[in-house]
C-alpha atoms as a PDB file:
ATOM      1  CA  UNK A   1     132.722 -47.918   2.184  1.00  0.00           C
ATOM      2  CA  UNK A   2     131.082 -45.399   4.483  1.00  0.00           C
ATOM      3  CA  UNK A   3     132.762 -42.212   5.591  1.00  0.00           C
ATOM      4  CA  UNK A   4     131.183 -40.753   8.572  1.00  0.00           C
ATOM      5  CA  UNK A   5     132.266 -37.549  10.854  1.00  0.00           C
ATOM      6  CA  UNK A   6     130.772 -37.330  14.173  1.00  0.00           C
ATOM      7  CA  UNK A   7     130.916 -33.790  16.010  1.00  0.00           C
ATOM      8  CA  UNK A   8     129.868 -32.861  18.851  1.00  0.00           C
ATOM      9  CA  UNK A   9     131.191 -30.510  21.665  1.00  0.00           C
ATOM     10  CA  UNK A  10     133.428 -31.396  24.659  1.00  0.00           C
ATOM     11  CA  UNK A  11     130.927 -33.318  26.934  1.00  0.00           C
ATOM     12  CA  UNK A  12     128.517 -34.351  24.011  1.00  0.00           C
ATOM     13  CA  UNK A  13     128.644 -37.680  24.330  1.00  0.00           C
ATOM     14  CA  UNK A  14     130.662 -38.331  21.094  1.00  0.00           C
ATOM     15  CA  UNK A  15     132.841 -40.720  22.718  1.00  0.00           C
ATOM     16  CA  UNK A  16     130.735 -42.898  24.065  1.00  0.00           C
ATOM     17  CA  UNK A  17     128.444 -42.755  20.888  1.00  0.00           C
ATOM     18  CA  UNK A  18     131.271 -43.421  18.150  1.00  0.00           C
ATOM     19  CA  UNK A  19     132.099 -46.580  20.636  1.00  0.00           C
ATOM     20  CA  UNK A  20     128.489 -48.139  20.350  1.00  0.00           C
ATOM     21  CA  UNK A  21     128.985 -46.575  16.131  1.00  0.00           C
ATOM     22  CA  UNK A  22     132.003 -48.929  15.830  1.00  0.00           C
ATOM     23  CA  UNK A  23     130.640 -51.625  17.381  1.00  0.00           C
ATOM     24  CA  UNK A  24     127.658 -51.930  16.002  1.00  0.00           C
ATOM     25  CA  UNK A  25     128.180 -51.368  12.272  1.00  0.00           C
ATOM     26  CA  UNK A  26     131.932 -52.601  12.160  1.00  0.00           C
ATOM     27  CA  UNK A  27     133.637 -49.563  11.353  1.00  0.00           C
ATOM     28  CA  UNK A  28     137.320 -48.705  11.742  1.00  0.00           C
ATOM     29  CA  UNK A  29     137.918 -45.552  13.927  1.00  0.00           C
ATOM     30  CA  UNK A  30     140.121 -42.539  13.111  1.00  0.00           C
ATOM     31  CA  UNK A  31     141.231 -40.123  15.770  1.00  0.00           C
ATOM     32  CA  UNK A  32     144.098 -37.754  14.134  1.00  0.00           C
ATOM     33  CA  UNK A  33     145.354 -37.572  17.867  1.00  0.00           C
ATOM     34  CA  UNK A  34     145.944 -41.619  17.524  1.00  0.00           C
ATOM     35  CA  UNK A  35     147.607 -41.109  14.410  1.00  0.00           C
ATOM     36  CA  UNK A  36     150.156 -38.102  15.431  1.00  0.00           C
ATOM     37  CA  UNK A  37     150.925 -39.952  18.594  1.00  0.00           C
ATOM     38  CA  UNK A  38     151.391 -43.159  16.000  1.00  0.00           C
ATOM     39  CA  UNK A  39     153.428 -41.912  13.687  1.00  0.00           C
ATOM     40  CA  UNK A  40     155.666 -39.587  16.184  1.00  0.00           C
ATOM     41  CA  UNK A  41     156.289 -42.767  17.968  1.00  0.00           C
ATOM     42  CA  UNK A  42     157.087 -44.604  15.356  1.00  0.00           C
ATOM     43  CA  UNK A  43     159.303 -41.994  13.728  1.00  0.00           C
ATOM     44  CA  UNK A  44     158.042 -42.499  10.098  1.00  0.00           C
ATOM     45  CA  UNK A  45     158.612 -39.865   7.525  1.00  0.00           C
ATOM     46  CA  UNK A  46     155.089 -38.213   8.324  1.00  0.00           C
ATOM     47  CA  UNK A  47     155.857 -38.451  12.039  1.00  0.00           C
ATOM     48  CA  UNK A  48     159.232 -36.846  11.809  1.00  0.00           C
ATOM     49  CA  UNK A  49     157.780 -33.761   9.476  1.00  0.00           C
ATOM     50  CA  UNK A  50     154.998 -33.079  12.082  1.00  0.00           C
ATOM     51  CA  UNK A  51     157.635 -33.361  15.020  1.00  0.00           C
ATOM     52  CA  UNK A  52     159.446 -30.635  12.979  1.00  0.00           C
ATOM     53  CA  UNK A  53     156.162 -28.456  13.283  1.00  0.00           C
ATOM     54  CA  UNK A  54     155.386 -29.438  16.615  1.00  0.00           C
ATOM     55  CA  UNK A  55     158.337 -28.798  18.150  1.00  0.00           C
ATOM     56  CA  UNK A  56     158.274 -25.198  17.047  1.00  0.00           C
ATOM     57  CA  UNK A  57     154.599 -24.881  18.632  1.00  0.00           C
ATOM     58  CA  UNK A  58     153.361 -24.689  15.437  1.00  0.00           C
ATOM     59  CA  UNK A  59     150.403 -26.334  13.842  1.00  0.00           C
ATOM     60  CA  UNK A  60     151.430 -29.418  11.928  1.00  0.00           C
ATOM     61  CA  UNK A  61     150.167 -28.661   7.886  1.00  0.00           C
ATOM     62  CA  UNK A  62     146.993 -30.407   6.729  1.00  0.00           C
ATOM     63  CA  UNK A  63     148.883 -32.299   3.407  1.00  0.00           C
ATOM     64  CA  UNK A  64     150.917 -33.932   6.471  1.00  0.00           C
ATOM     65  CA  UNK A  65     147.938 -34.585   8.470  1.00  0.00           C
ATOM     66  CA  UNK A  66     145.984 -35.774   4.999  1.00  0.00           C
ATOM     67  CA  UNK A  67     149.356 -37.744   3.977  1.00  0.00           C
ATOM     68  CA  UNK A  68     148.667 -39.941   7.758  1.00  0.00           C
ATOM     69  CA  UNK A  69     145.192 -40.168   7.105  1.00  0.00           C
ATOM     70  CA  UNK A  70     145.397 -41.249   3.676  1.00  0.00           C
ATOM     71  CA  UNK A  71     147.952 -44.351   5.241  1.00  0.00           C
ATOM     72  CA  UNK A  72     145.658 -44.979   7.598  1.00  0.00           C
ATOM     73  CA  UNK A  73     142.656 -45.636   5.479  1.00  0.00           C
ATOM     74  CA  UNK A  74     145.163 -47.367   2.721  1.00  0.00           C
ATOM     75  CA  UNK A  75     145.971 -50.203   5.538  1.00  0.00           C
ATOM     76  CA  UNK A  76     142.246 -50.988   6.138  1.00  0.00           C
ATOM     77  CA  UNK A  77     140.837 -51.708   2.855  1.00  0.00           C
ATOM     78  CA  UNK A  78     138.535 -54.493   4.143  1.00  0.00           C
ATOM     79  CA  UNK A  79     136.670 -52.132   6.961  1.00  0.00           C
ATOM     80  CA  UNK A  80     132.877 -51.249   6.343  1.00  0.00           C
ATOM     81  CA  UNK A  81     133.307 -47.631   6.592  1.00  0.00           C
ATOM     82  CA  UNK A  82     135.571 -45.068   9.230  1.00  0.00           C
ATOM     83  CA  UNK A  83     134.527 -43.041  11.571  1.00  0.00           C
ATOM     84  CA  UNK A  84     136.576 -39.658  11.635  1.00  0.00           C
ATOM     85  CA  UNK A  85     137.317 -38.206  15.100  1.00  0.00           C
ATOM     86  CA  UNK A  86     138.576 -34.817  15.402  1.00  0.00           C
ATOM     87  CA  UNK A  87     139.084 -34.075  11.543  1.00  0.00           C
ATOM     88  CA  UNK A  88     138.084 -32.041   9.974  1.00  0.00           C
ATOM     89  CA  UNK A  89     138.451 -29.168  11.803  1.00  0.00           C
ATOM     90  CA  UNK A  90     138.578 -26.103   9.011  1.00  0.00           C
ATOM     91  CA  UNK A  91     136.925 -25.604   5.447  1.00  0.00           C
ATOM     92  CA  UNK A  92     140.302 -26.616   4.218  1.00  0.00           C
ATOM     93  CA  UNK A  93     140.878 -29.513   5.877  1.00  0.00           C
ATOM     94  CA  UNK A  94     137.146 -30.625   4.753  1.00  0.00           C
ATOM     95  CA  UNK A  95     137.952 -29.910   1.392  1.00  0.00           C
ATOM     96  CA  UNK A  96     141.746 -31.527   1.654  1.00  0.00           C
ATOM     97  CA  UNK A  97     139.442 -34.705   3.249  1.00  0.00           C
ATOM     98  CA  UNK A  98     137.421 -35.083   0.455  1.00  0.00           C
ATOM     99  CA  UNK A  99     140.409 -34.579  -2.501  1.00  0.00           C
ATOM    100  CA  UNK A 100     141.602 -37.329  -0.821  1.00  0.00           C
ATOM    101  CA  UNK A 101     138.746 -39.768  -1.022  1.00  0.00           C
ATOM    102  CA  UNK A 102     137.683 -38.366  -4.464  1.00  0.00           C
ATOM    103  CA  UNK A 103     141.497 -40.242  -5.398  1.00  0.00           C
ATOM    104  CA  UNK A 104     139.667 -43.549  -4.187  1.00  0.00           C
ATOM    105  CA  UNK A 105     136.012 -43.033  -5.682  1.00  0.00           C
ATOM    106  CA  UNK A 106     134.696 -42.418  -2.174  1.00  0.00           C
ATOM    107  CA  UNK A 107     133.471 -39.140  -0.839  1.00  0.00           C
ATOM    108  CA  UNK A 108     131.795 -38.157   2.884  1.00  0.00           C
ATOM    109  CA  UNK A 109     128.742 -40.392   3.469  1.00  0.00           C
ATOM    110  CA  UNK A 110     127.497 -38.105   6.304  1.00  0.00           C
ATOM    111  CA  UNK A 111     128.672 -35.456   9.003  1.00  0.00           C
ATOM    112  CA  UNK A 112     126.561 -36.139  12.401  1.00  0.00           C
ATOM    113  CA  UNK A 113     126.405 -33.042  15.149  1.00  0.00           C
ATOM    114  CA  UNK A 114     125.504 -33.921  18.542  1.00  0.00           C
ATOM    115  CA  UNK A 115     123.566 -31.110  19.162  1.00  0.00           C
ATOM    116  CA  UNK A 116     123.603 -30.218  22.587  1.00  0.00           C
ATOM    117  CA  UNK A 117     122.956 -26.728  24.594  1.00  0.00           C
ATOM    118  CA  UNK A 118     125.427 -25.541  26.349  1.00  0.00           C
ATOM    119  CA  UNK A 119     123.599 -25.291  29.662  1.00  0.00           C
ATOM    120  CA  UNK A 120     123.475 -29.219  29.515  1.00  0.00           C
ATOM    121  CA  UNK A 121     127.339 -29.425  28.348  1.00  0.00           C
ATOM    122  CA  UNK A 122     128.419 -27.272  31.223  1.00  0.00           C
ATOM    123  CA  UNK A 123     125.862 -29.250  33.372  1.00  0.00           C
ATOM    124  CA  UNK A 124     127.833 -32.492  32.008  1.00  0.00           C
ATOM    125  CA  UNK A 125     131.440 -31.692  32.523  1.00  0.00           C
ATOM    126  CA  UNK A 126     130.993 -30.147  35.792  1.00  0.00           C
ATOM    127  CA  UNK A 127     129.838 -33.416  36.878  1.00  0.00           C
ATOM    128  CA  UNK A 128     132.714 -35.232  34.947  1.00  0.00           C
ATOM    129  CA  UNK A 129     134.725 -33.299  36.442  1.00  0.00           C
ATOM    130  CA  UNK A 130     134.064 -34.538  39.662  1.00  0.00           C
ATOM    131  CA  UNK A 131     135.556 -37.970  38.733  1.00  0.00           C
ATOM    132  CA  UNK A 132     137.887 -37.246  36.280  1.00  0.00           C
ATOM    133  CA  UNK A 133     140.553 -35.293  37.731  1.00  0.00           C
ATOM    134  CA  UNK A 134     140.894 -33.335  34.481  1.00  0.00           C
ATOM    135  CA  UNK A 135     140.992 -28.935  35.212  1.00  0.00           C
ATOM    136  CA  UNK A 136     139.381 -28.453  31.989  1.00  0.00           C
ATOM    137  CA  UNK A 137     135.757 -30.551  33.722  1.00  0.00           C
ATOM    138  CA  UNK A 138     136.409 -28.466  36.862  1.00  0.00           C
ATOM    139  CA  UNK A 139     136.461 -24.630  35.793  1.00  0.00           C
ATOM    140  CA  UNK A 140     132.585 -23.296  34.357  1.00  0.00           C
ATOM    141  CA  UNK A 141     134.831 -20.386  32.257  1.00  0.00           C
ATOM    142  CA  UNK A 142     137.049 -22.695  30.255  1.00  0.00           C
ATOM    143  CA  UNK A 143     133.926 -25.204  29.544  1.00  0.00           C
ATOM    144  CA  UNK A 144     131.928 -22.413  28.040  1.00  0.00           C
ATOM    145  CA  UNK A 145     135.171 -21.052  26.196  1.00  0.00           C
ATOM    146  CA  UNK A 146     135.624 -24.745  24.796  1.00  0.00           C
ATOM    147  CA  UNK A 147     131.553 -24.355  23.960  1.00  0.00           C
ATOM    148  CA  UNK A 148     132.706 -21.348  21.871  1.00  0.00           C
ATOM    149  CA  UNK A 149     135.883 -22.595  20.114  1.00  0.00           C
ATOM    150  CA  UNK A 150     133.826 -25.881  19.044  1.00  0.00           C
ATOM    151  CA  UNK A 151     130.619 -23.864  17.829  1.00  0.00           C
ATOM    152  CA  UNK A 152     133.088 -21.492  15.994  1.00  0.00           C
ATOM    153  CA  UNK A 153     135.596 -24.264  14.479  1.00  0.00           C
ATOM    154  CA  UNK A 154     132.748 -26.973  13.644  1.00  0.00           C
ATOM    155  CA  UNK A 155     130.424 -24.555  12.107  1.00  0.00           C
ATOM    156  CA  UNK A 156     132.456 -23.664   8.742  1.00  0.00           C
ATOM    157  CA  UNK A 157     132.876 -27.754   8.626  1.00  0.00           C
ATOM    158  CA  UNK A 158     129.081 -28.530   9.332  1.00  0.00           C
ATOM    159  CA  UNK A 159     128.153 -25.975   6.428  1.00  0.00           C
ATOM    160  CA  UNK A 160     130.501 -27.187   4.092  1.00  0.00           C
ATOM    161  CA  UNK A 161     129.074 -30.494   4.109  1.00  0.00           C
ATOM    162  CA  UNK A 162     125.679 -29.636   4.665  1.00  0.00           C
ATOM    163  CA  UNK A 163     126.047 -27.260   0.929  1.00  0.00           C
ATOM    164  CA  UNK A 164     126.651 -31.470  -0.574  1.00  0.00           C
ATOM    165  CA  UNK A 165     123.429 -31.794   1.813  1.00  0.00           C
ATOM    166  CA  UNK A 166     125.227 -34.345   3.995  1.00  0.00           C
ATOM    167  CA  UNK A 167     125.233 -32.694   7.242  1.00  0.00           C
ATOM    168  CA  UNK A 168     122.749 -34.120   9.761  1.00  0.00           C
ATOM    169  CA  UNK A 169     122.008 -32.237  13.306  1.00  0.00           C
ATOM    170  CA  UNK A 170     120.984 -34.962  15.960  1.00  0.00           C
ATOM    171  CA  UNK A 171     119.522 -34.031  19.294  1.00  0.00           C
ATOM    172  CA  UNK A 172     121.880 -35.065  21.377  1.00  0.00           C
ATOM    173  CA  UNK A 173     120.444 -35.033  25.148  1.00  0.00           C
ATOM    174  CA  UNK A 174     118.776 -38.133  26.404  1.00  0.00           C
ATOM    175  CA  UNK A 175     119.732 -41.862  27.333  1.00  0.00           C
ATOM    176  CA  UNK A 176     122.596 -42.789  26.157  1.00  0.00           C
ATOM    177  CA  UNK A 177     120.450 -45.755  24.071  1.00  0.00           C
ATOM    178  CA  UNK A 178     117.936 -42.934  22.533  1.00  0.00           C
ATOM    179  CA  UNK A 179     121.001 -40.785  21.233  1.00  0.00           C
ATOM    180  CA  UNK A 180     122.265 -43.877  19.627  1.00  0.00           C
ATOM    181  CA  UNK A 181     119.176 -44.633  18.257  1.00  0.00           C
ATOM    182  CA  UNK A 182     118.629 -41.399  16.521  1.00  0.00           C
ATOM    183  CA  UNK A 183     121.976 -41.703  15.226  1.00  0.00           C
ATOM    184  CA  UNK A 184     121.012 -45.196  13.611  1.00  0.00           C
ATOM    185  CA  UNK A 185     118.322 -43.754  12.327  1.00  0.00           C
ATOM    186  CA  UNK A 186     120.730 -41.204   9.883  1.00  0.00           C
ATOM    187  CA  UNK A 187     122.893 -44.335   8.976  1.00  0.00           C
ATOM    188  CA  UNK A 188     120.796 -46.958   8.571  1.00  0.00           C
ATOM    189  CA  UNK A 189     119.724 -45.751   4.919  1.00  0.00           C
ATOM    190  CA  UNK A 190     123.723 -45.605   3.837  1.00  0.00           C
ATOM    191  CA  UNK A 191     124.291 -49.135   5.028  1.00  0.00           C
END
């Protein structure tokens, strides 16, 4: 099975790229926001201990977070491979990531960063912003702060897998089809 993480800052395209991703190779999708929501819902023993930690405006613990993802992947055991989507965040949710798939004899097939310059990010969700009724597209100060926050979360993730030499920057302005294709390009040899 193939374990991929796609990054990318707000407006990269990542969303519309792990889309064509799952369609194209058959892979499951994994968005820890999904899973919270999920599990919260559903009030199952994970869901109540994050609601605990959320409710106090804290930051719900990575083993709780790892404990969800871990369930997740257990209930798909015929998929092709996952895509991650936002996780992992910090060096020690990387490392919690792959404790957990060195349990199953899998490990992170490959990290993919959109790479994208800001100029052309705040250039992008200006324009989104137009359409999507979301403040966050609307105001150039917060888009450049999110710029920030990604380049200064991703980067200690990026490294960490890039030291196992499975990090892979992919230039990430152009069609929509020629992004895709230059990420095809990185997974096609895993497949």
């Amino acid at each position: 099975m193939i374990h991929l993480i796609l990054f990318g800052p707000p407006g990269s395209g990542k969303g519309t790229q792990a889309e064509k991703l799952i369609a194209h190779y058959q892979l499951a999708h994994i968005s820890t926001g999904d899973l919270f929501r999920a599990e919260t819902s559903q009030k199952t023993e994970l869901g109540l201990q994050a609601l605990e930690y959320m409710s106090k405006g804290q930051l719900v613990p990575d083993a709780i977070t790892i404990g969800m993802l871990r369930k997740k992947v257990d209930s798909m055991p015929d998929v092709k491979g996952v895509i991650y989507d936002g996780f992992p965040r910090t060096a020690a949710q990387a490392a919690a990531l792959d404790e957990m798939l060195c349990e199953k004899n899998e490990e992170i097939s490959l990290l993919l960063a959109l790479d994208v310059p800001e100029e052309e990010i705040v250039s992008r969700l200006l324009n989104r912003g137009l359409t999507s009724g979301r403040p966050d597209d609307q105001n150039e100060e917060i888009i450049r702060k999110r710029f920030q926050v990604y380049l200064q979360e991703t980067a200690v993730v990026y490294n960490h897998y890039a030291s196992h030499g499975k990090s892979k920057m992919v230039n990430g302005v152009g069609s929509i089809e020629d992004i895709f294709c230059r990420l095809c390009e990185q997974i096609d040899p895993l497949i």
